[in-house]
N, C-alpha and C. Protein backbone atom coordinates (compact mmCIF):
# COMPACT_ATOMS: atom_id res chain seq x y z
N UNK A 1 7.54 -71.44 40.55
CA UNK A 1 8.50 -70.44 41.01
C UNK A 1 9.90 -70.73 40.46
N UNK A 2 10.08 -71.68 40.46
CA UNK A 2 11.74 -72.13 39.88
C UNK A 2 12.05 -72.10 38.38
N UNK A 3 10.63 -72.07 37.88
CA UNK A 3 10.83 -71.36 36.73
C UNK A 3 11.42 -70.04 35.96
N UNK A 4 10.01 -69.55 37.40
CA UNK A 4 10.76 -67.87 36.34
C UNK A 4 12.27 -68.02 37.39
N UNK A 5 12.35 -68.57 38.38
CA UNK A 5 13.91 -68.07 38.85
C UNK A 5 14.82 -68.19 37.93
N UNK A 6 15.10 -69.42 37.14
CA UNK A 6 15.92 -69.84 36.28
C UNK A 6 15.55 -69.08 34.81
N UNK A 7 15.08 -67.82 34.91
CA UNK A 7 14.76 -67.35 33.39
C UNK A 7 15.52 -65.95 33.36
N UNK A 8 15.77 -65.30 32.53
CA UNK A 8 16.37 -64.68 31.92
C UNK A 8 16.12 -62.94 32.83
N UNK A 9 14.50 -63.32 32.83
CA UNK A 9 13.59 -61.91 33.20
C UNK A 9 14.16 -61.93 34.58
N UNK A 10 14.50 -62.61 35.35
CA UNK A 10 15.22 -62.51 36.44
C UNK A 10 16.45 -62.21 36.42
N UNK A 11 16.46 -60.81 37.10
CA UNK A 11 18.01 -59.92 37.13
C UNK A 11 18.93 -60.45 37.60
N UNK A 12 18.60 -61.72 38.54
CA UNK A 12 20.00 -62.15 39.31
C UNK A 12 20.44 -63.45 38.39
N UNK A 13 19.61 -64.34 38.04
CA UNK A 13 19.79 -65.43 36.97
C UNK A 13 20.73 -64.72 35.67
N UNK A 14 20.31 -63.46 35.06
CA UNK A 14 20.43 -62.96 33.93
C UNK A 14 21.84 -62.09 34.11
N UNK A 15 22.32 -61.50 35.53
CA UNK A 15 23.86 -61.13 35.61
C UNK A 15 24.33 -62.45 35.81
N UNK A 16 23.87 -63.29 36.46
CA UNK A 16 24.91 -64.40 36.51
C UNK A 16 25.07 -65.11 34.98
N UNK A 17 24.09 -65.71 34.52
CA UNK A 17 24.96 -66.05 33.34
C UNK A 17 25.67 -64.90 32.18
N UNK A 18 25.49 -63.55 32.25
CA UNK A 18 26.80 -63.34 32.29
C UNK A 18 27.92 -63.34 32.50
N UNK A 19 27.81 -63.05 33.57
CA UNK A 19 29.32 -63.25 34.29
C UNK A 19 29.28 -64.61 34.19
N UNK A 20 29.11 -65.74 34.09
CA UNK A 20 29.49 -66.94 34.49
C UNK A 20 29.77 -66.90 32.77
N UNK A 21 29.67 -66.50 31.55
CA UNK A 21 29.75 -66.43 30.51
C UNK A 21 30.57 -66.03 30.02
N UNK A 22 31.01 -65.10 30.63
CA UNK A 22 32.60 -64.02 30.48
C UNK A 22 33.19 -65.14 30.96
N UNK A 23 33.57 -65.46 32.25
CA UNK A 23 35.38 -66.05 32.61
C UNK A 23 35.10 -67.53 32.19
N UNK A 24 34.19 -68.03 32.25
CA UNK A 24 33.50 -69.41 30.81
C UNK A 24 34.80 -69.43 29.52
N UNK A 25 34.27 -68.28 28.86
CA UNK A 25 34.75 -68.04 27.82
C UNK A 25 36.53 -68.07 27.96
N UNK A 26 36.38 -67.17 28.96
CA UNK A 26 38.08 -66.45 29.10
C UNK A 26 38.82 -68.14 29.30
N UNK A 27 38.12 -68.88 30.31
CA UNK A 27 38.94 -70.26 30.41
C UNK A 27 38.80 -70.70 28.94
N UNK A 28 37.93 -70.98 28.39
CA UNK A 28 38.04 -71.45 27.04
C UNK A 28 39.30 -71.33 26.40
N UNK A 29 39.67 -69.77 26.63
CA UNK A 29 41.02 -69.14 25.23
C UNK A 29 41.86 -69.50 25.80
N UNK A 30 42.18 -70.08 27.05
CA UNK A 30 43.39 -70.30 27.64
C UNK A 30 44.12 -71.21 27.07
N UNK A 31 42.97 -72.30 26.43
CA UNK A 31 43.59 -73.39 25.60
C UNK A 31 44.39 -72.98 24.78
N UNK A 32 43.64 -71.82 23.86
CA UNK A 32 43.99 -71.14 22.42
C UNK A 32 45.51 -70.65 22.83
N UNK A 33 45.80 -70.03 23.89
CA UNK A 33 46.68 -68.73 24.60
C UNK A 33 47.78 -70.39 24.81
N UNK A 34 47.84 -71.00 25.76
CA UNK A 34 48.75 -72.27 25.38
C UNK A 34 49.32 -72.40 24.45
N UNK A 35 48.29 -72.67 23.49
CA UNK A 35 48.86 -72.94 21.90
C UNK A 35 50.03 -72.02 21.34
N UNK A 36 49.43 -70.44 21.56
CA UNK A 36 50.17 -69.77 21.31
C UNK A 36 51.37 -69.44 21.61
N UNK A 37 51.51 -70.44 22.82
CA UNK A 37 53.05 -70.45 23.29
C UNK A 37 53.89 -71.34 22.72
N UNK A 38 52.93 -72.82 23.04
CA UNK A 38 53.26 -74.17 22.27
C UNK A 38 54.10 -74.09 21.24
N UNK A 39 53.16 -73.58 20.08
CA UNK A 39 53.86 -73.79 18.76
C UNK A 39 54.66 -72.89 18.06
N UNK A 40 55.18 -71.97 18.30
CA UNK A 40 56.34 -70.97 18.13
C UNK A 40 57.74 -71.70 18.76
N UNK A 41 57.37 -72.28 20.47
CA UNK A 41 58.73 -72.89 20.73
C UNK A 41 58.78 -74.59 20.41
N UNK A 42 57.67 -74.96 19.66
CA UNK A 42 58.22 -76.59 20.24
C UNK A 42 58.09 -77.08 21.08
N UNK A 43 57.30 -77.14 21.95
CA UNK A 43 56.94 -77.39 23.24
C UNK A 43 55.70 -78.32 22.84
N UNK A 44 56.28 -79.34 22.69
CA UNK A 44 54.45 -80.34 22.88
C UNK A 44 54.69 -81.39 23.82
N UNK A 45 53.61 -81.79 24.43
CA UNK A 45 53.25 -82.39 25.47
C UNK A 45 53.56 -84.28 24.74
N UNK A 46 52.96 -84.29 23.77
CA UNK A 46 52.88 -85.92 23.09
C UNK A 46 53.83 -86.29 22.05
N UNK A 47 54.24 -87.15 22.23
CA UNK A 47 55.73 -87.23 20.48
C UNK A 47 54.42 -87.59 19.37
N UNK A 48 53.24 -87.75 19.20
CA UNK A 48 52.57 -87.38 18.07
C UNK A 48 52.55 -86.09 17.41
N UNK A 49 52.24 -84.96 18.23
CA UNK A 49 52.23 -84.03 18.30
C UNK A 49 53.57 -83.32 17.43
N UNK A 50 54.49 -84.09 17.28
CA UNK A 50 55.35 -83.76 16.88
C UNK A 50 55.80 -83.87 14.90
N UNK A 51 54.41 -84.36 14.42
CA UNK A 51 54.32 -85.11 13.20
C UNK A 51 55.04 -85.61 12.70
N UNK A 52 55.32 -87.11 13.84
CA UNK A 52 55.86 -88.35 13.47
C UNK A 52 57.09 -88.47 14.13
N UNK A 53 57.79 -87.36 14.26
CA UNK A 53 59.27 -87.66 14.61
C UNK A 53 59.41 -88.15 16.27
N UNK A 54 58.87 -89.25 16.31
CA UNK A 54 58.83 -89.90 17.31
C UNK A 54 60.48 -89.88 18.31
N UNK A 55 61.68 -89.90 17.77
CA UNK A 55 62.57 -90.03 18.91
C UNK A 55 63.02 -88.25 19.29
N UNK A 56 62.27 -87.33 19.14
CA UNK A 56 62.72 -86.35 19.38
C UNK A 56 62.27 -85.79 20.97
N UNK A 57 62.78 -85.53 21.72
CA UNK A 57 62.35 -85.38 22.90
C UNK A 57 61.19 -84.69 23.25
N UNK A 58 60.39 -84.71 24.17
CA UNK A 58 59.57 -83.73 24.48
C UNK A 58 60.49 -82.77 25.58
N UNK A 59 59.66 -81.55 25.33
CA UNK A 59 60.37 -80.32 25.84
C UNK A 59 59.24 -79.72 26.76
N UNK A 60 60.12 -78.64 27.93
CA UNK A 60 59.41 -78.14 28.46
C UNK A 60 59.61 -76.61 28.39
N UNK A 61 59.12 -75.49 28.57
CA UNK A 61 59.41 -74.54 28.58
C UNK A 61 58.59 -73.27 29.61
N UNK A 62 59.34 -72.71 29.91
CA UNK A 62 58.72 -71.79 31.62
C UNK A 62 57.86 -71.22 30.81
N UNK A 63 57.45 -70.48 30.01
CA UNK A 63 56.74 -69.90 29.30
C UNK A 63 55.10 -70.68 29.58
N UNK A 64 55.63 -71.43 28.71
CA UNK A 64 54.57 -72.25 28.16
C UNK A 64 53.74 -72.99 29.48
N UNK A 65 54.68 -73.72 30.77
CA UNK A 65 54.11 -73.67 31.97
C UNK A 65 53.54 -72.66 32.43
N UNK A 66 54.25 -71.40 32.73
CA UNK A 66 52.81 -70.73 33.07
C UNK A 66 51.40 -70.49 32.78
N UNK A 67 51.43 -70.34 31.33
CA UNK A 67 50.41 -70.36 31.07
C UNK A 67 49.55 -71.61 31.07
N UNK A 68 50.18 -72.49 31.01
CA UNK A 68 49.64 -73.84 31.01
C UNK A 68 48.84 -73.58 32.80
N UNK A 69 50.11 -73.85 33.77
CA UNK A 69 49.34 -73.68 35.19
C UNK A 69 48.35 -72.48 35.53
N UNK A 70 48.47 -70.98 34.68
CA UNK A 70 47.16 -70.16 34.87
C UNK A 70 45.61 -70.65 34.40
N UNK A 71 45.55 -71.78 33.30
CA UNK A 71 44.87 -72.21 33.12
C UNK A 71 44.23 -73.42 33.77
N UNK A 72 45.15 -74.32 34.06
CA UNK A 72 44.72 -75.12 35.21
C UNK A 72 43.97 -74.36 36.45
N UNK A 73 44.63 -72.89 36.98
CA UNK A 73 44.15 -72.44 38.00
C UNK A 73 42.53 -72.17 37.90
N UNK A 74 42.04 -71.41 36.01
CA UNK A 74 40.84 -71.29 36.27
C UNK A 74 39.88 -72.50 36.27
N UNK A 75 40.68 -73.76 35.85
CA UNK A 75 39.85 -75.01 35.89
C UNK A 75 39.45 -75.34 37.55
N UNK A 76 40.22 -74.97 38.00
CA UNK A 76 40.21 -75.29 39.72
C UNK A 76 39.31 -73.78 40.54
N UNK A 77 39.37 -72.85 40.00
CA UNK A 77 38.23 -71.98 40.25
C UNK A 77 36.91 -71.64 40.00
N UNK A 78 37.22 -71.81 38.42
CA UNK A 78 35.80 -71.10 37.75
C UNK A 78 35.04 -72.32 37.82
N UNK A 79 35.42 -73.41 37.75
CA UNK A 79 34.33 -74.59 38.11
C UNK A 79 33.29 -74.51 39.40
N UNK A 80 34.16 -74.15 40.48
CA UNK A 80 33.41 -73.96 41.77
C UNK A 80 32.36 -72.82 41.43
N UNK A 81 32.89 -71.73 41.09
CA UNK A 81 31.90 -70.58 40.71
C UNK A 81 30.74 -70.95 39.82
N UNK A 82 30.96 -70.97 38.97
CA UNK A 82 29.91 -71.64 37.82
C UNK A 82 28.46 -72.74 38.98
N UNK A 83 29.54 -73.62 39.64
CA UNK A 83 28.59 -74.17 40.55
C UNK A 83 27.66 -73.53 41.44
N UNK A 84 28.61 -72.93 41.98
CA UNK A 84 27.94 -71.87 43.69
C UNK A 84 26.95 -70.96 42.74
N UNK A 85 27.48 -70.01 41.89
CA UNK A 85 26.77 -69.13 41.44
C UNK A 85 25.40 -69.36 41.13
N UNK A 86 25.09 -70.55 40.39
CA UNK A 86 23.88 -71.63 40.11
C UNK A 86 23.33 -71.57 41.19
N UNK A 87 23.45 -72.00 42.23
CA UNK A 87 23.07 -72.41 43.52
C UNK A 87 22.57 -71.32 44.04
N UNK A 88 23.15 -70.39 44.14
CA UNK A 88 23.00 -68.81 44.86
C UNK A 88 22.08 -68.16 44.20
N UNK A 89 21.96 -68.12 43.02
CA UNK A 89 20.97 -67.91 42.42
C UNK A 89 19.53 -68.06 42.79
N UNK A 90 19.74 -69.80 43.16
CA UNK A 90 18.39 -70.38 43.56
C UNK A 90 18.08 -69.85 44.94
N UNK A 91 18.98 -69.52 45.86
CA UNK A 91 18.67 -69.08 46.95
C UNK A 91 17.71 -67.49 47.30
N UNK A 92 17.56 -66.54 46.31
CA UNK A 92 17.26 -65.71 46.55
C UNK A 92 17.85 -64.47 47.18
N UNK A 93 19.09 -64.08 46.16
CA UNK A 93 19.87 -63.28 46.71
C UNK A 93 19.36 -62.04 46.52
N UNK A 94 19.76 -60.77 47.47
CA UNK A 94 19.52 -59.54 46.69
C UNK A 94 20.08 -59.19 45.32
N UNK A 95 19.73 -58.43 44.52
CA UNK A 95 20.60 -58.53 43.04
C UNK A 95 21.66 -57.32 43.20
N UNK A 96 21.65 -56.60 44.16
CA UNK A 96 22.55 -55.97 44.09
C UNK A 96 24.17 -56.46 44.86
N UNK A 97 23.82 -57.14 45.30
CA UNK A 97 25.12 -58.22 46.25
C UNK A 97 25.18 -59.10 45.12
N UNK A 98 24.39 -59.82 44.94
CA UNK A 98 24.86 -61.06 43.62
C UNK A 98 25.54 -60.43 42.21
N UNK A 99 25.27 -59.56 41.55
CA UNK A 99 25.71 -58.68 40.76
C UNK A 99 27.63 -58.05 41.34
N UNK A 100 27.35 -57.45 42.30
CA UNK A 100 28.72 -57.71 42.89
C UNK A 100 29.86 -58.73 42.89
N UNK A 101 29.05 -59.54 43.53
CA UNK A 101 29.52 -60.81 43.31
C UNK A 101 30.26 -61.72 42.35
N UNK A 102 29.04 -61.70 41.60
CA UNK A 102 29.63 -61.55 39.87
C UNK A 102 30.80 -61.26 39.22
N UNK A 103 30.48 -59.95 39.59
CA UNK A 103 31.93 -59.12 38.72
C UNK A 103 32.88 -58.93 39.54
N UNK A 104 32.92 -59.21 40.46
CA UNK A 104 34.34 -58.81 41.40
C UNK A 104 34.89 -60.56 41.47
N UNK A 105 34.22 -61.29 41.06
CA UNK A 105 34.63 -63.01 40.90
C UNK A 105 35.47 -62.56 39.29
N UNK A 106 34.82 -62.38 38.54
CA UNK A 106 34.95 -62.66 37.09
C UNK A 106 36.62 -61.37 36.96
N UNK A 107 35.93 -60.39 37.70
CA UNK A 107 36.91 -59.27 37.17
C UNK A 107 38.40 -59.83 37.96
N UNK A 108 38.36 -60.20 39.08
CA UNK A 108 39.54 -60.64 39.72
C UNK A 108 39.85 -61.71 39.22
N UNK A 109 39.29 -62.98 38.63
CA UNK A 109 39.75 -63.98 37.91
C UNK A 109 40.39 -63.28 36.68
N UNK A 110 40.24 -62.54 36.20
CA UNK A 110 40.74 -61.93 34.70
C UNK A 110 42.04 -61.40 35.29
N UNK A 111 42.09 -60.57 36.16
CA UNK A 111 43.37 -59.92 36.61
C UNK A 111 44.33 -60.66 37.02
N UNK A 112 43.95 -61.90 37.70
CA UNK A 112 44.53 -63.40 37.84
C UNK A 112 45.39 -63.74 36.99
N UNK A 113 44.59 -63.90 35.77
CA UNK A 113 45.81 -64.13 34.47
C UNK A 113 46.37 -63.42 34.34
N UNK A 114 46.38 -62.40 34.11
CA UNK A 114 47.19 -61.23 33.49
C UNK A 114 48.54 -61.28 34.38
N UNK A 115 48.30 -61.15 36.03
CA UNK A 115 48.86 -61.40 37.16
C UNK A 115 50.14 -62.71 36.86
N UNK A 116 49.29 -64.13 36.45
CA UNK A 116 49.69 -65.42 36.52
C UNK A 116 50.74 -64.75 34.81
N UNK A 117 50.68 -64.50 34.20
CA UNK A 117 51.19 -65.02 32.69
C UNK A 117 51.98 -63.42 32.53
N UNK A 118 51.89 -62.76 32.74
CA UNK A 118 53.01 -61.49 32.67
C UNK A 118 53.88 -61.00 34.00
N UNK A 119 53.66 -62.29 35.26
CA UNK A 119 54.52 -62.30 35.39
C UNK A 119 54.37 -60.80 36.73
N UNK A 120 53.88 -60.66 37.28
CA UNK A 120 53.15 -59.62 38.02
C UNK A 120 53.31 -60.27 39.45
N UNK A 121 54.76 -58.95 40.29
CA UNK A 121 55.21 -59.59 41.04
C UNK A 121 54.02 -60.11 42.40
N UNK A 122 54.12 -60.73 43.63
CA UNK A 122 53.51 -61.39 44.33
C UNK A 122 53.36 -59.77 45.39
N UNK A 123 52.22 -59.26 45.80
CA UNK A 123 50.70 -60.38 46.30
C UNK A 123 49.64 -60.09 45.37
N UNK A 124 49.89 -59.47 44.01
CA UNK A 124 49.36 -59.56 43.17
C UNK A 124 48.15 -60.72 42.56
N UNK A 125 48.79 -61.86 42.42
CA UNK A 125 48.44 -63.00 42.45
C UNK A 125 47.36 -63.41 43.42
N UNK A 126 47.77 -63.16 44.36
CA UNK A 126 47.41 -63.95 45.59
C UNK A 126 46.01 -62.98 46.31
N UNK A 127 46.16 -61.86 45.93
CA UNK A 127 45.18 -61.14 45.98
C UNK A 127 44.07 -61.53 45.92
N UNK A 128 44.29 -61.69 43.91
CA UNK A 128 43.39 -61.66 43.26
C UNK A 128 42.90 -63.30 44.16
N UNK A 129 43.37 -64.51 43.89
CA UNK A 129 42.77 -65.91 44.15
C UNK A 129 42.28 -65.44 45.73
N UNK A 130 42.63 -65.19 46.66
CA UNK A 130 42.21 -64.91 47.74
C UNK A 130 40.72 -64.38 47.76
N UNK A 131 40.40 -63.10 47.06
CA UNK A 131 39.41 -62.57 46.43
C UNK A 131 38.30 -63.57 45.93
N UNK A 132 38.81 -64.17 45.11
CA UNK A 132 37.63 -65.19 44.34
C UNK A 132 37.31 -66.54 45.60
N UNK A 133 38.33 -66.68 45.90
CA UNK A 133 37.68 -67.62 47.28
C UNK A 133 36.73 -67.11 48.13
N UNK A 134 37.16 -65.60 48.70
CA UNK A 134 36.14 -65.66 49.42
C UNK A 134 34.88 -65.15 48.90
N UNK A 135 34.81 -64.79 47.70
CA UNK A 135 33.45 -64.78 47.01
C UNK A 135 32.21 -66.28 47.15
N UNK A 136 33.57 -67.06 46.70
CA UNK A 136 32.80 -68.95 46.30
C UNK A 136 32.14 -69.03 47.77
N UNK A 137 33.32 -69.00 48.97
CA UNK A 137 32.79 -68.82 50.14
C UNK A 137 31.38 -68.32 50.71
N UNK A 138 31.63 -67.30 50.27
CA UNK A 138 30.35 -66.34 50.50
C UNK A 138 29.17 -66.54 50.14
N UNK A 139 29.23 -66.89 48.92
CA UNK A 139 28.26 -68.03 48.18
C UNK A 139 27.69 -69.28 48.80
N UNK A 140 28.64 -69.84 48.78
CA UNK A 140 28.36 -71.37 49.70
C UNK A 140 27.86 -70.63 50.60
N UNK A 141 28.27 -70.18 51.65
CA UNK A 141 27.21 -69.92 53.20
C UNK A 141 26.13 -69.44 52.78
N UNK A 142 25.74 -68.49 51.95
CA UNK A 142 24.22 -68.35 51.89
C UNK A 142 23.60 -69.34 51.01
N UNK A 143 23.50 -70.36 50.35
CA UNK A 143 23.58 -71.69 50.03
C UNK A 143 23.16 -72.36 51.25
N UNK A 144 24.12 -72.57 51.78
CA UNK A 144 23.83 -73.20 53.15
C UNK A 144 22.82 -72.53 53.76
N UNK A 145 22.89 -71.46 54.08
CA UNK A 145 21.91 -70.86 55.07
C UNK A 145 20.59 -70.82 54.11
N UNK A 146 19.94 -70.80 53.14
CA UNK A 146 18.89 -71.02 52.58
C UNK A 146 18.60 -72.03 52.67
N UNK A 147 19.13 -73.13 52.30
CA UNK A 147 18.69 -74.55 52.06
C UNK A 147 17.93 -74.89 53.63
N UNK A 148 17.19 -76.23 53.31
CA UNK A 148 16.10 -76.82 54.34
C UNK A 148 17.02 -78.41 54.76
N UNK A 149 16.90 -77.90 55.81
CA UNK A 149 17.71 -79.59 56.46
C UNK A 149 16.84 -79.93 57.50
């Protein structure tokens, strides 16, 4: 049985690693999206980084923090998801709630950034992370409530 659960032909396995594939990805570019701030202003984190000119200061720049901390944020989210989602999976969800699930995680994490890095006044923000918590949430308890203790 845990076979075919974990296979593809299964609709709830097969939206989730989508969606867990989409905001996967999206954390990925965040690195890239950094960069893109990075190296236009001069902003590096290491005096290597700087090719060689070791006594030149390192710099910081608001810019470049935000995006830096929107990305930290999906390291501190999409990890949990990626987890729970796995998990929930195994539990035997309906696919039409898990599918939900999915995309209202992934789609509100996306709006997150956009939110976090352009600067999109408050409860914007807070919305959106509020949102994806109580998804992970939601997750975990039926997790919990499936599992055998």
């Amino acid at each position: 049985m845990a076979s075919s659960t974990l296979s593809l032909e299964n609709e709830v396995f097969a939206k989730f690693t989508f969606y867990a594939g989409v905001i996967l990805l999206k954390t990925v570019f965040m690195s890239i999206w950094t960069a893109r701030y990075r190296i236009p202003r001069k902003v590096f984190i290491t005096p290597e980084d700087y090719g060689g000119n070791y006594n030149k200061a390192l710099t910081t720049d608001p810019d470049v923090e935000r995006v830096r901390r929107a990305h930290l944020n999906d390291l501190e989210n999409v990890l949990p998801f990626v987890l729970l989602g796995f998990f929930y999976v195994l539990s035997g969800p309906d696919a039409w709630t898990a599918t939900l699930l999915f995309r209202l995680f992934t789609g509100f994490r996306i709006l997150h950034t956009i939110a976090y890095v352009f600067v999109i006044p408050q409860p914007a923000r807070g919305i959106c992370f509020l949102a994806g918590f109580i998804i992970n949430v939601m997750m975990a308890i039926q997790i919990i409530k499936a599992g055998k203790y």
